[in-house]
C-alpha atoms as a PDB file:
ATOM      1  CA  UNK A   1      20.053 -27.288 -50.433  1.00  0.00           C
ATOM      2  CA  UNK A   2      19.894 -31.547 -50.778  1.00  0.00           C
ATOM      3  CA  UNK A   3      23.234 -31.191 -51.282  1.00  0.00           C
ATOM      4  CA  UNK A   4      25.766 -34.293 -49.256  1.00  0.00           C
ATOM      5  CA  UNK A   5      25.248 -33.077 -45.607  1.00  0.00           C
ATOM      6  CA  UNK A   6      28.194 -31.470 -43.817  1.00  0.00           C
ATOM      7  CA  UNK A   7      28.570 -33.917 -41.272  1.00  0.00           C
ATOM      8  CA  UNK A   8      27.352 -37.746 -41.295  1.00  0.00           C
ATOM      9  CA  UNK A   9      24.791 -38.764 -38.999  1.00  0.00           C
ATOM     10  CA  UNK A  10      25.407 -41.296 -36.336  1.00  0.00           C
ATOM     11  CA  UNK A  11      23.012 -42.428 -33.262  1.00  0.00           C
ATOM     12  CA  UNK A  12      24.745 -41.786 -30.180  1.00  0.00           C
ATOM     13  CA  UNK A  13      25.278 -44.301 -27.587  1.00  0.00           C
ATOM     14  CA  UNK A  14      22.265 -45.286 -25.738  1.00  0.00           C
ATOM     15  CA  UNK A  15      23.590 -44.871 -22.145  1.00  0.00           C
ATOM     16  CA  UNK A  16      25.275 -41.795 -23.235  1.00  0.00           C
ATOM     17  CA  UNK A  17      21.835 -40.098 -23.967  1.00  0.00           C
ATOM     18  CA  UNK A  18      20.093 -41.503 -20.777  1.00  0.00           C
ATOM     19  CA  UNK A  19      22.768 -40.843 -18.829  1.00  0.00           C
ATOM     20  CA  UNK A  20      22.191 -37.054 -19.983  1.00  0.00           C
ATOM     21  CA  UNK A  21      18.538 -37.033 -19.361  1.00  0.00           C
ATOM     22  CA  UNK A  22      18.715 -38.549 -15.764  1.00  0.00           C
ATOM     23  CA  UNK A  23      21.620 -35.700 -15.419  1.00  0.00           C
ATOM     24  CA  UNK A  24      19.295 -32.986 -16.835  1.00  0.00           C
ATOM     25  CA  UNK A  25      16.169 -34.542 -14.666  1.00  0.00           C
ATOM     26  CA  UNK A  26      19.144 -33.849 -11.877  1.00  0.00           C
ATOM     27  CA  UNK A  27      19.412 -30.504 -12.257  1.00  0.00           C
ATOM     28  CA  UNK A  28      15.900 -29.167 -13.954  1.00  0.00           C
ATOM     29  CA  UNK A  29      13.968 -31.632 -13.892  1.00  0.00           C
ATOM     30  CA  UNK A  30      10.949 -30.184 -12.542  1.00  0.00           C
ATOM     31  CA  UNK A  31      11.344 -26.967 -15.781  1.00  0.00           C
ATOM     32  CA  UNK A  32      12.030 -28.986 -18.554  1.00  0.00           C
ATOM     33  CA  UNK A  33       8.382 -28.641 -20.886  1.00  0.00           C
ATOM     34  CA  UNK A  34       9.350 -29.525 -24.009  1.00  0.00           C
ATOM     35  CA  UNK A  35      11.488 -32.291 -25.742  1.00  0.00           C
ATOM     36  CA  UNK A  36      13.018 -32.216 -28.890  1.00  0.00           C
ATOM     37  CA  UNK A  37      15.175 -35.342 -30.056  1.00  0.00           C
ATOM     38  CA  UNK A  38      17.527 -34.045 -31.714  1.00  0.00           C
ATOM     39  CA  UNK A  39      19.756 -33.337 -34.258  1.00  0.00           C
ATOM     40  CA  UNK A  40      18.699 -35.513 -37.437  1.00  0.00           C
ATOM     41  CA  UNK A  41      15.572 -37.600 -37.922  1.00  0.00           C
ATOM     42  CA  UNK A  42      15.309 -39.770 -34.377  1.00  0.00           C
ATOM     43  CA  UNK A  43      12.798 -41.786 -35.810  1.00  0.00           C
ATOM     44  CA  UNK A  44      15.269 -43.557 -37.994  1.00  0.00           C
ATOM     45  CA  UNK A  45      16.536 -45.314 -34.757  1.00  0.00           C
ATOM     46  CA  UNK A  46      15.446 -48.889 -34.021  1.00  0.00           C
ATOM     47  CA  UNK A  47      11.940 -48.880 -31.880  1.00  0.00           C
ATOM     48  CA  UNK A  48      13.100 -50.133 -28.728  1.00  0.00           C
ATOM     49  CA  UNK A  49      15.694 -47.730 -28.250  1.00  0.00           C
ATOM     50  CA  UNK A  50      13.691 -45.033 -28.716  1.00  0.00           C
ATOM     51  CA  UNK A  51      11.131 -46.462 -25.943  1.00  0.00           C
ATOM     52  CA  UNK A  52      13.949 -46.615 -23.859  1.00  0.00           C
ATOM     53  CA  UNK A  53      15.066 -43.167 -24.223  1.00  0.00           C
ATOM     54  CA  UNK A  54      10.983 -41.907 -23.918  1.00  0.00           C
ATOM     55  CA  UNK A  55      11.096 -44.219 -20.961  1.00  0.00           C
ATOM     56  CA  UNK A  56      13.594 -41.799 -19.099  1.00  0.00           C
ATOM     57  CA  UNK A  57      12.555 -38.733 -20.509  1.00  0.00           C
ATOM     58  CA  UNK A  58       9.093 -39.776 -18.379  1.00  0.00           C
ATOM     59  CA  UNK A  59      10.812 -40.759 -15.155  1.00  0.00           C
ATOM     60  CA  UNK A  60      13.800 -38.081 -14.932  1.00  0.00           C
ATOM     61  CA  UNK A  61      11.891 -35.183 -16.413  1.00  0.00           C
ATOM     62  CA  UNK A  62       8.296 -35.841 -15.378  1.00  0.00           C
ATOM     63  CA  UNK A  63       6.742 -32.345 -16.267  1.00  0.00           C
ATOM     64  CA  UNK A  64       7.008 -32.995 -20.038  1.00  0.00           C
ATOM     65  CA  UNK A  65       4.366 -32.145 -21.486  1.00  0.00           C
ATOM     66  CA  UNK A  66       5.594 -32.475 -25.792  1.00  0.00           C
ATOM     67  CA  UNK A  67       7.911 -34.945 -27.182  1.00  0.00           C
ATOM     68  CA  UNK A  68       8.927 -34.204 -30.978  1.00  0.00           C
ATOM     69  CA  UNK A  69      11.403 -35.244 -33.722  1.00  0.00           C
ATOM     70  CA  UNK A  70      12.404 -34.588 -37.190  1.00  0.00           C
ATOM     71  CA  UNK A  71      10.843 -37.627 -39.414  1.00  0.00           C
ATOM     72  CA  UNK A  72      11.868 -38.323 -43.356  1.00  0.00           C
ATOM     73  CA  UNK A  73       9.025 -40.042 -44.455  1.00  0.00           C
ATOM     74  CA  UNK A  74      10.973 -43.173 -45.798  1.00  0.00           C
ATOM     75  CA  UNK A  75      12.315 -43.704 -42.410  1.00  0.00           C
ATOM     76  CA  UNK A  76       9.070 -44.521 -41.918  1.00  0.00           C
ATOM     77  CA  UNK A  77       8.558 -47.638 -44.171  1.00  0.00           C
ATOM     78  CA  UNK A  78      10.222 -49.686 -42.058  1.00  0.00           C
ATOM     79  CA  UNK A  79       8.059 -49.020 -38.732  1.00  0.00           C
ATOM     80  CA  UNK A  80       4.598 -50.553 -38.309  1.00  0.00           C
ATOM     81  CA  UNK A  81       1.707 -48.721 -37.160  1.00  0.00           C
ATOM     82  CA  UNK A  82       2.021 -50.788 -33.883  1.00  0.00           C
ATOM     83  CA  UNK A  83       5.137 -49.448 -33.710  1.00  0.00           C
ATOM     84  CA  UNK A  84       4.320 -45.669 -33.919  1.00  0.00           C
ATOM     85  CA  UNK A  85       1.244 -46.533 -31.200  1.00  0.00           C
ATOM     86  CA  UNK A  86       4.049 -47.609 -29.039  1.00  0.00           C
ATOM     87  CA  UNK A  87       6.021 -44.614 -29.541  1.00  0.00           C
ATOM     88  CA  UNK A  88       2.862 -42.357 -28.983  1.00  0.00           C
ATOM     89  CA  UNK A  89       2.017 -44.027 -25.368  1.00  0.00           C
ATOM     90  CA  UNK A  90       5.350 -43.398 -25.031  1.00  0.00           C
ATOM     91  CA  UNK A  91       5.163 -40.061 -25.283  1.00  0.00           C
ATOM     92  CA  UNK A  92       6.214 -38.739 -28.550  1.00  0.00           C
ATOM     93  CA  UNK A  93       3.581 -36.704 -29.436  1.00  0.00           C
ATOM     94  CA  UNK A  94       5.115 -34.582 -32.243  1.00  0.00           C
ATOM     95  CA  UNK A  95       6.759 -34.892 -35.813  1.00  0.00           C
ATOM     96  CA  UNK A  96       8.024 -32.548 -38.221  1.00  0.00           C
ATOM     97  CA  UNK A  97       7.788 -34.060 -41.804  1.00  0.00           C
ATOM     98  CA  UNK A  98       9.432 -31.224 -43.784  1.00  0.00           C
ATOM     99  CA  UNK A  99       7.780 -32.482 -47.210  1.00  0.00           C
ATOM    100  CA  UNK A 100       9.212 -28.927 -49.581  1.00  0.00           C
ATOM    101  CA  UNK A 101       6.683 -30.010 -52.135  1.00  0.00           C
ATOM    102  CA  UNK A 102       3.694 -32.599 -53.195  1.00  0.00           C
ATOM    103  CA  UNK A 103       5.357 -32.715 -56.841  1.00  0.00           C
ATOM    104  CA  UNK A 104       7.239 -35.319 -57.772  1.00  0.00           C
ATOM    105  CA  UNK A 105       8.653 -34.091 -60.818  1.00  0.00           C
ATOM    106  CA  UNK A 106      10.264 -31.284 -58.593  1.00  0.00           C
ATOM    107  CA  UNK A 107      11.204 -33.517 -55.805  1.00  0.00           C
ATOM    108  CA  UNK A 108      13.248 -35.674 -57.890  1.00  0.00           C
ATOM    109  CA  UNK A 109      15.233 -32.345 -59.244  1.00  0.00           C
ATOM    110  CA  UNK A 110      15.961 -31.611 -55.967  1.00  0.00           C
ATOM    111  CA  UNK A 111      16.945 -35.343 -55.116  1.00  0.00           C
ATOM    112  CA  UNK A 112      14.440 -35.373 -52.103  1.00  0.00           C
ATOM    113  CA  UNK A 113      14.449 -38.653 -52.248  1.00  0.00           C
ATOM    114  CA  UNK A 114      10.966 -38.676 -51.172  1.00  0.00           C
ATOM    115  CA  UNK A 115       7.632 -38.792 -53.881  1.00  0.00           C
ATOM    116  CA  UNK A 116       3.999 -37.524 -53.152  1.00  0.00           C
ATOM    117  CA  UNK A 117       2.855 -40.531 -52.521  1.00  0.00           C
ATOM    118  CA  UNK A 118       5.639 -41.499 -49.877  1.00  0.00           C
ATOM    119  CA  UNK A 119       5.191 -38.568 -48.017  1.00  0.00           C
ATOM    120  CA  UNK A 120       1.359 -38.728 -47.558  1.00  0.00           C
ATOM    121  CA  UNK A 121       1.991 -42.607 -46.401  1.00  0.00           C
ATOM    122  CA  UNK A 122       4.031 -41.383 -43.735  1.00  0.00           C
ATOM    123  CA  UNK A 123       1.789 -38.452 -42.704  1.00  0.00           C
ATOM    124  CA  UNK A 124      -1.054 -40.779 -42.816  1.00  0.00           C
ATOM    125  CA  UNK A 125       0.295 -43.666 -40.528  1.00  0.00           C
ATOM    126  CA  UNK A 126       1.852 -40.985 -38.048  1.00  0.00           C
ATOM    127  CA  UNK A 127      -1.771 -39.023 -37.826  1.00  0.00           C
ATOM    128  CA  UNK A 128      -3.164 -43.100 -37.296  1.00  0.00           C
ATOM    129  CA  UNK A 129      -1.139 -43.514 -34.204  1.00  0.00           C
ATOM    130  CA  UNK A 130      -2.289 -40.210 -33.137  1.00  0.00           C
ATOM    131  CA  UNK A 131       1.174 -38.516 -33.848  1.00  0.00           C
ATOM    132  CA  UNK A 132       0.562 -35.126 -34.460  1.00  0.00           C
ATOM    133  CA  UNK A 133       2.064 -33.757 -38.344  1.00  0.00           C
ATOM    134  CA  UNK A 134       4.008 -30.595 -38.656  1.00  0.00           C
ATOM    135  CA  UNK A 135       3.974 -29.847 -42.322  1.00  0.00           C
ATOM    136  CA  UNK A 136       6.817 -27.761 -43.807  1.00  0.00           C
ATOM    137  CA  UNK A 137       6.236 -26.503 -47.335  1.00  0.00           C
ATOM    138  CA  UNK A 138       9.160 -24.750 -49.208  1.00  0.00           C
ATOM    139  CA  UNK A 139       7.558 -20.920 -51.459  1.00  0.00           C
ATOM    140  CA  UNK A 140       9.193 -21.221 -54.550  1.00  0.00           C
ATOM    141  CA  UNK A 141      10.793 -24.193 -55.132  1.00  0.00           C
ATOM    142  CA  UNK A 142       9.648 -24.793 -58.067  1.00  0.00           C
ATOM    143  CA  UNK A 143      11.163 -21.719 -59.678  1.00  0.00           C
ATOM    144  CA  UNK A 144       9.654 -19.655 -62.338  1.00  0.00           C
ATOM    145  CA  UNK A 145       8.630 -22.836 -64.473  1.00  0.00           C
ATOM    146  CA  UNK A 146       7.279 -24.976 -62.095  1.00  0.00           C
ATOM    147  CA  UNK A 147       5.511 -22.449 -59.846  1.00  0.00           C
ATOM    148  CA  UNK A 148       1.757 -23.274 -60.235  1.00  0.00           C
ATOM    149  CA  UNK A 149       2.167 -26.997 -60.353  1.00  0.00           C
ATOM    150  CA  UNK A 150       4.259 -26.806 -56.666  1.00  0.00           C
ATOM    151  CA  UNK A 151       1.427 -24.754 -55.550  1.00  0.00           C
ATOM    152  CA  UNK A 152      -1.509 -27.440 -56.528  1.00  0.00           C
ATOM    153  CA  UNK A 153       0.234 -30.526 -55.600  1.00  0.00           C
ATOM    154  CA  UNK A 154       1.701 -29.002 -52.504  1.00  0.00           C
ATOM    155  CA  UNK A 155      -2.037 -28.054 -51.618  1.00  0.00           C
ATOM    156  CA  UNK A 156      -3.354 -31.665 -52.976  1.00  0.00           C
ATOM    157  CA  UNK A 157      -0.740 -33.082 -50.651  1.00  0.00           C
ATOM    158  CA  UNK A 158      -2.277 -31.147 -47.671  1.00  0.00           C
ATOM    159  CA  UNK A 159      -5.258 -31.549 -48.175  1.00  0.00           C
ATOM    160  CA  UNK A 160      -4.854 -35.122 -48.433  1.00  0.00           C
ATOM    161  CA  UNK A 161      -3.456 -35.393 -44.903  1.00  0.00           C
ATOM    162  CA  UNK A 162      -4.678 -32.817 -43.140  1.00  0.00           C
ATOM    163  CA  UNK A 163      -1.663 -32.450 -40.852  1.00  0.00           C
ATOM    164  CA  UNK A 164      -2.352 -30.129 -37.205  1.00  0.00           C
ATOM    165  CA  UNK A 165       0.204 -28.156 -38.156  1.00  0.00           C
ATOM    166  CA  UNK A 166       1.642 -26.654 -41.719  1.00  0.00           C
ATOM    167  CA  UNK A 167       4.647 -24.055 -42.188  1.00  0.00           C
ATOM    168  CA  UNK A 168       5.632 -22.331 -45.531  1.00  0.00           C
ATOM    169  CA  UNK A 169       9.256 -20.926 -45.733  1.00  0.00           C
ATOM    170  CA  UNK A 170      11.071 -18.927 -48.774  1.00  0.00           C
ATOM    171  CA  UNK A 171      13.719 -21.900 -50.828  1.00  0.00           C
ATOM    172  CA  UNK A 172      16.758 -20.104 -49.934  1.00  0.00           C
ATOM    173  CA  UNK A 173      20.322 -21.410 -51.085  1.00  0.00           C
ATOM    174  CA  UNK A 174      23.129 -21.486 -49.003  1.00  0.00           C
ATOM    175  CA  UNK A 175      25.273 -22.944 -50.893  1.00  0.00           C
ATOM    176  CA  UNK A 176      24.668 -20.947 -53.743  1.00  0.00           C
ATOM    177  CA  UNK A 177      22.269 -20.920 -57.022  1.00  0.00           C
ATOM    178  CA  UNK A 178      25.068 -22.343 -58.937  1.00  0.00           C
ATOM    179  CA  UNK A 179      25.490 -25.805 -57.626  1.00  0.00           C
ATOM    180  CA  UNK A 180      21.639 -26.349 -56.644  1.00  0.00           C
ATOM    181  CA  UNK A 181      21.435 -25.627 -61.070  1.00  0.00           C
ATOM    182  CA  UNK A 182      23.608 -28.520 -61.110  1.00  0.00           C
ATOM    183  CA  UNK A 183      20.194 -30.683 -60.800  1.00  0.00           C
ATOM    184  CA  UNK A 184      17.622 -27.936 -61.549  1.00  0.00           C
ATOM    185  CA  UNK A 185      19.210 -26.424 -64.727  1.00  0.00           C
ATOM    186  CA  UNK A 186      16.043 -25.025 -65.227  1.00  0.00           C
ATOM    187  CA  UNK A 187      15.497 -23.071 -61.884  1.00  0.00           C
ATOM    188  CA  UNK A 188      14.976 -19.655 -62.102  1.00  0.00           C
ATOM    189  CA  UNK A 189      14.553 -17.986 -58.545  1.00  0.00           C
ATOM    190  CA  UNK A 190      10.881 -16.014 -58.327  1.00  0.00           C
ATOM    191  CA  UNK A 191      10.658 -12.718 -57.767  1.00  0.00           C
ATOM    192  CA  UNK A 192       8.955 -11.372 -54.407  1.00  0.00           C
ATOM    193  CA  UNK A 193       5.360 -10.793 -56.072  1.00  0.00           C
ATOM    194  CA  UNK A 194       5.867 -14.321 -57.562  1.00  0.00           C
ATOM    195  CA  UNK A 195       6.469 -15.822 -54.718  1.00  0.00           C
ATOM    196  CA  UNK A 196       3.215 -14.145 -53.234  1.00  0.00           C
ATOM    197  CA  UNK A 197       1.149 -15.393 -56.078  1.00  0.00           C
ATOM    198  CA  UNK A 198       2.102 -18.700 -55.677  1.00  0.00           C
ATOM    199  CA  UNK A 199       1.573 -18.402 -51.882  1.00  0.00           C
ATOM    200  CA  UNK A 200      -1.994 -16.889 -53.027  1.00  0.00           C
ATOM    201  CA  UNK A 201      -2.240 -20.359 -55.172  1.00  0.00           C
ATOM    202  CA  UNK A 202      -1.465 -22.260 -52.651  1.00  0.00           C
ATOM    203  CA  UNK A 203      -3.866 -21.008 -50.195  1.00  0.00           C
ATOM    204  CA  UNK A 204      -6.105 -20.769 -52.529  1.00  0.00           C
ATOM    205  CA  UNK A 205      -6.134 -24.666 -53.190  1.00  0.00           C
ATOM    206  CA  UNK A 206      -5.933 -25.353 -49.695  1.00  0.00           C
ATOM    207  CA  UNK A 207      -9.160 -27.671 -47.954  1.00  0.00           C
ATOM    208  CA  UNK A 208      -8.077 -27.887 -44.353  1.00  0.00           C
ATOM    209  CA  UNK A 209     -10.483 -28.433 -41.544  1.00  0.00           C
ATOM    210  CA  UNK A 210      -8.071 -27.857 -38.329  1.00  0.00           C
ATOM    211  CA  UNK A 211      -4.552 -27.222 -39.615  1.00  0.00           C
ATOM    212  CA  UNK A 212      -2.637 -24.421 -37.543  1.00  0.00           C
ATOM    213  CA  UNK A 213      -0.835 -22.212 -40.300  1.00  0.00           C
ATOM    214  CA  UNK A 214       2.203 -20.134 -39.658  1.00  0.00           C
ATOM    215  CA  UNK A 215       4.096 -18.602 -42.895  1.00  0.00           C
ATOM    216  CA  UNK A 216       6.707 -16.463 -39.954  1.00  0.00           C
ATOM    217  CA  UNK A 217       9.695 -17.798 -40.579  1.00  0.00           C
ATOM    218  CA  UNK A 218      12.690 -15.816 -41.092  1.00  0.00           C
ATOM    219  CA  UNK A 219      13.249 -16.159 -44.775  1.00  0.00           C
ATOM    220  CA  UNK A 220       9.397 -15.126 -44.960  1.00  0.00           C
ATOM    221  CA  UNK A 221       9.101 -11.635 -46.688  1.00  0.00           C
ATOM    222  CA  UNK A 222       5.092 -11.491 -45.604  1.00  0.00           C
ATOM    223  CA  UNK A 223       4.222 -12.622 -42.314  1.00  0.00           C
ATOM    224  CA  UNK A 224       1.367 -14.720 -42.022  1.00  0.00           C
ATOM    225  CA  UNK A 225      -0.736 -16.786 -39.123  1.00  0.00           C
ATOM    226  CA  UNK A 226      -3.954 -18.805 -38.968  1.00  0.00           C
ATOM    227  CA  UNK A 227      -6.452 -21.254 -38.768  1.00  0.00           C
ATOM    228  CA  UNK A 228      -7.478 -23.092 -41.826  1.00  0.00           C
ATOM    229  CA  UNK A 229     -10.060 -23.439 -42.852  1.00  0.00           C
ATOM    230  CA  UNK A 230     -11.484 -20.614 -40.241  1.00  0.00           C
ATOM    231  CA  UNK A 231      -8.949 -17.301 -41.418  1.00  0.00           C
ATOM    232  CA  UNK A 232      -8.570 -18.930 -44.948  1.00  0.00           C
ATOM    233  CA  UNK A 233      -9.951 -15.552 -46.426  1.00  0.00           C
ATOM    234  CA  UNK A 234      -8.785 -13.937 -44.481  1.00  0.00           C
ATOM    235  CA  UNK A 235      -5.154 -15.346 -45.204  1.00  0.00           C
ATOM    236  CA  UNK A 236      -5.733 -14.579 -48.697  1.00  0.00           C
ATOM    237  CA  UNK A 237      -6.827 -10.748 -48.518  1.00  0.00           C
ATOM    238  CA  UNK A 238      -3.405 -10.432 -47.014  1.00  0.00           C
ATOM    239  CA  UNK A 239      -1.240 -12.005 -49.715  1.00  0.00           C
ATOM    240  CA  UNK A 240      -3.576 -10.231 -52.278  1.00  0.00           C
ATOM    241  CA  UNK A 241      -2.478  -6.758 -50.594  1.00  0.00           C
ATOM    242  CA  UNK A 242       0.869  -7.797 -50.509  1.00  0.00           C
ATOM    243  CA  UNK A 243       0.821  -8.364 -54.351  1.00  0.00           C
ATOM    244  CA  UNK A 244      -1.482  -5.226 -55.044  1.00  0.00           C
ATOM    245  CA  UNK A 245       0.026  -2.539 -52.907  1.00  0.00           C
ATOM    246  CA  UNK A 246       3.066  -3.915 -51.217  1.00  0.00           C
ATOM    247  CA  UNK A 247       4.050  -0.578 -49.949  1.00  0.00           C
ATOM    248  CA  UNK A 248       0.949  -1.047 -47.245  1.00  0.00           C
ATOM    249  CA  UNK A 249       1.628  -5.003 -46.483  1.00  0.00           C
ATOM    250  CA  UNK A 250       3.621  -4.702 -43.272  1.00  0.00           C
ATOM    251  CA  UNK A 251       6.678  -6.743 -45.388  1.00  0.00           C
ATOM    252  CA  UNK A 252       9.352  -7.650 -43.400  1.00  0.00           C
ATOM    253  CA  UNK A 253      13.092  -5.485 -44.389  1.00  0.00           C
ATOM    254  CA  UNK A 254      15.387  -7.764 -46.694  1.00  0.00           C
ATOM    255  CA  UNK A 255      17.581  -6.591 -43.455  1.00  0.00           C
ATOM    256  CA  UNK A 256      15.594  -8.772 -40.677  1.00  0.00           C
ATOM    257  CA  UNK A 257      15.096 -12.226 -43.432  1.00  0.00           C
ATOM    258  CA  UNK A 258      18.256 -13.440 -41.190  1.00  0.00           C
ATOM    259  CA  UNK A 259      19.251 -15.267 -44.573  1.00  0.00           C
END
């Protein structure tokens, strides 16, 4: 994890992507719902070549209905909020931010690249030109040391936001504990009840008026889904069972965590 990626990003060439999109609009264009612009952050492109590409996602493929991208918050810096209110009448209507954490101390272990402050810039001037904010959180980051303060600033950067939408996965290590250490000698992975307490912590913090929750993904040991404010107690009885009598939680099998 924020290790050098496995493959270098580069922007394809702008009349090979429209070309694809009219051929798509050719062949489905009247069952295509849902965009996603894909596969690295789009919204590092230059502005006008995104409009283009929005442009003929709205003529060849006229019955979508959500446009959405990945978005690193310091790709943002360089595009004005005039900018994103282009993009937005343009149709892009979604952006995942995955933020991991709202401390900064951790981020910079984990050479994010990205501070507290950054990120809630970004989430503020996307929300501004009505972008909706899909907020990813990462359970246990922090390790055994750094658990609690993850869990407040995580929530403080939240709640500062208020994004529509906010995800919590399990950190999980593909390349192995040994070379994340490399950065985060001090990491210590958290044990499943840990990682429930610091989900309880979390929630717990949490000051949301409208935010969709979902805590389902695969690496998720307790499955969880919401409406905070509205289910936030009711969010939190289930991670208290899940700490207090496991055995009755409805855990998902270390078999079906896919990781």
């Amino acid at each position: 994890m924020y290790t050098a990626p496995q493959k270098a990003f580069k922007a394809s060439i702008i009349t090979d992507v429209l070309e694809q999109i009219a051929d798509i609009g050719r062949h489905a264009g009247d069952q295509v719902k849902r965009v996603f612009l894909a596969d690295g952050d789009a919204l590092v492109l230059p502005t006008r070549r995104l409009l283009n590409i929005l442009q003929a996602i709205r003529i060849h493929l006229p019955a979508v209905h959500r446009i959405s991208s990945y978005c690193l918050p310091r790709n943002l810096r360089k595009k004005s909020l005039a900018e994103l209110l282009e993009l937005h009448d343009a149709g892009l209507s979604l952006a995942y931010v995955g933020a991991e954490s709202g401390d900064d101390f951790i981020l910079d272990q984990v050479q994010k690249g990205e501070t507290q402050a950054s990120t809630i810039d970004a989430l503020t001037k996307l929300g501004q030109a009505g972008i909706k904010r899909s907020v990813m959180i990462l359970n246990g980051l922090g390790g055994q040391i750094y658990s609690h303060q993850h869990a407040d600033n995580s929530a403080r950067l939240v709640n500062a936001t208020q994004p529509e939408f906010l995800a919590t996965l399990v950190v999980s290590l593909p390349h192995g504990e040994q070379r994340f250490r490399t950065g985060f000698p001090e990491w210590e992975p958290l044990s499943q009840q840990g990682l429930f307490e610091e989900m309880h912590q979390f929630i717990s913090a949490l000051e949301l008026k409208r935010t969709v929750f979902r805590s389902d993904h695969a690496s998720n040991w307790l499955i969880l889904k919401g409406n905070l404010g509205a289910d936030k107690e009711r969010l939190l009885n289930q991670v208290n069972t899940a700490i207090n009598k496991p055995e009755i939680a409805n855990l998902r099998p270390s078999w079906a965590r896919g990781l």
